[in-house]
Protein backbone atom coordinates (compact mmCIF):
# COMPACT_ATOMS: atom_id res chain seq x y z
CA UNK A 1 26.67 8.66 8.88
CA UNK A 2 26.00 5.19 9.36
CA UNK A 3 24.37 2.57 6.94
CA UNK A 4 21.54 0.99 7.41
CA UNK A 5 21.35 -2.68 6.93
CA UNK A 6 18.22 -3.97 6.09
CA UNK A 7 18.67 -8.15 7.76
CA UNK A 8 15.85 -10.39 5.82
CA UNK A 9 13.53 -12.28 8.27
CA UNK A 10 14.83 -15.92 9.37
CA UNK A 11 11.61 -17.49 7.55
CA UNK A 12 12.80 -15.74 4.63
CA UNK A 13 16.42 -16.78 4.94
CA UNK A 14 14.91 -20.43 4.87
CA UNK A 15 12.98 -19.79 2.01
CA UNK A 16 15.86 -18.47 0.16
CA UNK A 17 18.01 -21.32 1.36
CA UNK A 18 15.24 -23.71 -0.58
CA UNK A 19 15.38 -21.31 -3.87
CA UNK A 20 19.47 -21.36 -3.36
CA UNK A 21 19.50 -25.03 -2.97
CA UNK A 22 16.66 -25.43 -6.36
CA UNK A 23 18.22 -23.48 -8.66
CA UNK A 24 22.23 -25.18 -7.92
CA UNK A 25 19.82 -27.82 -9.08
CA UNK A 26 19.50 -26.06 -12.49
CA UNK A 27 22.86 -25.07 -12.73
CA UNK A 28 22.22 -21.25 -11.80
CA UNK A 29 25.08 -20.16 -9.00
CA UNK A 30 24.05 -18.29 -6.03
CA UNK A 31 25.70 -14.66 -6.53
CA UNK A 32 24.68 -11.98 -3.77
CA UNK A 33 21.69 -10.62 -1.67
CA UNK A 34 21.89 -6.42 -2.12
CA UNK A 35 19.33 -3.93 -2.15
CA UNK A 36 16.33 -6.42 -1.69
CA UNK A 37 17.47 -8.67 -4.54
CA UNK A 38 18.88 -12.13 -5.26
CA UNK A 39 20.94 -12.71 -8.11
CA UNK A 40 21.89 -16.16 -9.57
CA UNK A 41 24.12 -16.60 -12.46
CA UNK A 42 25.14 -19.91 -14.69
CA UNK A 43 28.61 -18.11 -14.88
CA UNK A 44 30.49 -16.11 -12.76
CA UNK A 45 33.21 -14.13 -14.36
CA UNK A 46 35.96 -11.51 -13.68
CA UNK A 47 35.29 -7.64 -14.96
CA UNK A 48 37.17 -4.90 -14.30
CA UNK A 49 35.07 -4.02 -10.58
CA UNK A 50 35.50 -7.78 -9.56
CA UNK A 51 33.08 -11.12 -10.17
CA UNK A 52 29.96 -10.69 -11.68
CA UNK A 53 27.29 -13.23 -12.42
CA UNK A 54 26.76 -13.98 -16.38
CA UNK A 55 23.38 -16.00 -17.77
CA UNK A 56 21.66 -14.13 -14.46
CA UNK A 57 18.73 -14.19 -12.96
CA UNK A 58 17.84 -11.63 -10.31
CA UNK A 59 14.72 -11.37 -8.35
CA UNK A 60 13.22 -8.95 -5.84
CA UNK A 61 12.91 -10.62 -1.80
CA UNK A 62 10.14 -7.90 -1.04
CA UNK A 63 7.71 -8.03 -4.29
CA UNK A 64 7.18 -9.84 -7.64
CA UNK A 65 9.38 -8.34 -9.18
CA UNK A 66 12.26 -11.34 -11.93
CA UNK A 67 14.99 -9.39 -14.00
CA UNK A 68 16.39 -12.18 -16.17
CA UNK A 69 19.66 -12.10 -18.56
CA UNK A 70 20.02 -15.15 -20.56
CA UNK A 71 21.40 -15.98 -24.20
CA UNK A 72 22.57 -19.57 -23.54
CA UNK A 73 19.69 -21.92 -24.88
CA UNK A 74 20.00 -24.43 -22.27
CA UNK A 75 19.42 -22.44 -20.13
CA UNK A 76 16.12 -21.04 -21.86
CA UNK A 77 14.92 -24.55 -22.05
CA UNK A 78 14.96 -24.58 -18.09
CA UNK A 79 12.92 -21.09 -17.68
CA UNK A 80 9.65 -23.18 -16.86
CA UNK A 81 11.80 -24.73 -13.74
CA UNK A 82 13.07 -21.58 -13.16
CA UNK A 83 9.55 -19.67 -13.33
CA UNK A 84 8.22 -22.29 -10.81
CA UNK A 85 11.22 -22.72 -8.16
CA UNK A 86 10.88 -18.63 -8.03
CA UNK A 87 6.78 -19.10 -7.98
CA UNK A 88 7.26 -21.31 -5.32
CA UNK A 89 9.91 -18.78 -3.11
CA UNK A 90 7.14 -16.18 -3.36
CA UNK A 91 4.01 -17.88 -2.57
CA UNK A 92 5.69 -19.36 0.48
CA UNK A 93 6.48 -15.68 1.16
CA UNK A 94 3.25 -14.90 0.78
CA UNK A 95 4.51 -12.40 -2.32
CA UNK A 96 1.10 -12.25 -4.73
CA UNK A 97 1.62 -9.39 -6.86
């Protein structure tokens, strides 16, 4: 059997590339791309499996769809930014509901 890779669209790489480069801005590290979601974390720590993101954010590349993992105040305090760099990744995606 062979896997399928599912390869995002290049305007869609450039949009992500824009999200990427907004939130480094507010201190959120770009983790991975898997399954139709991007993950960002303020911290990226060792587990047992490997590195894994800590403080994340994760949202969906194909709908409006935000998962978001946070107990570090500061970085509450920046959810508006947040809310509005991700706004911005899915209207230029054309992403409504």
């Amino acid at each position: 059997m062979s896997a399928e890779v599912k390869v995002l669209s290049a305007s869609t790489r450039t949009n992500l590339e824009a999200l990427k480069h907004h939130m480094k801005k507010l201190g959120f590290k770009y983790y991975e791309e898997k399954d139709g979601w991007v993950t960002f974390g303020a911290r990226l720590m060792m587990n047992g499996k490997g590195v894994a993101p800590d403080d994340c954010i994760s949202i969906s590349v194909r709908f409006m769809d935000i998962h978001a993992d946070l107990w570090a105040f500061d970085l509450i305090n920046k959810l508006p930014e947040v809310k509005q760099a991700i706004l911005d990744f899915y209207e230029a995606e054309g992403i409504t509901e």
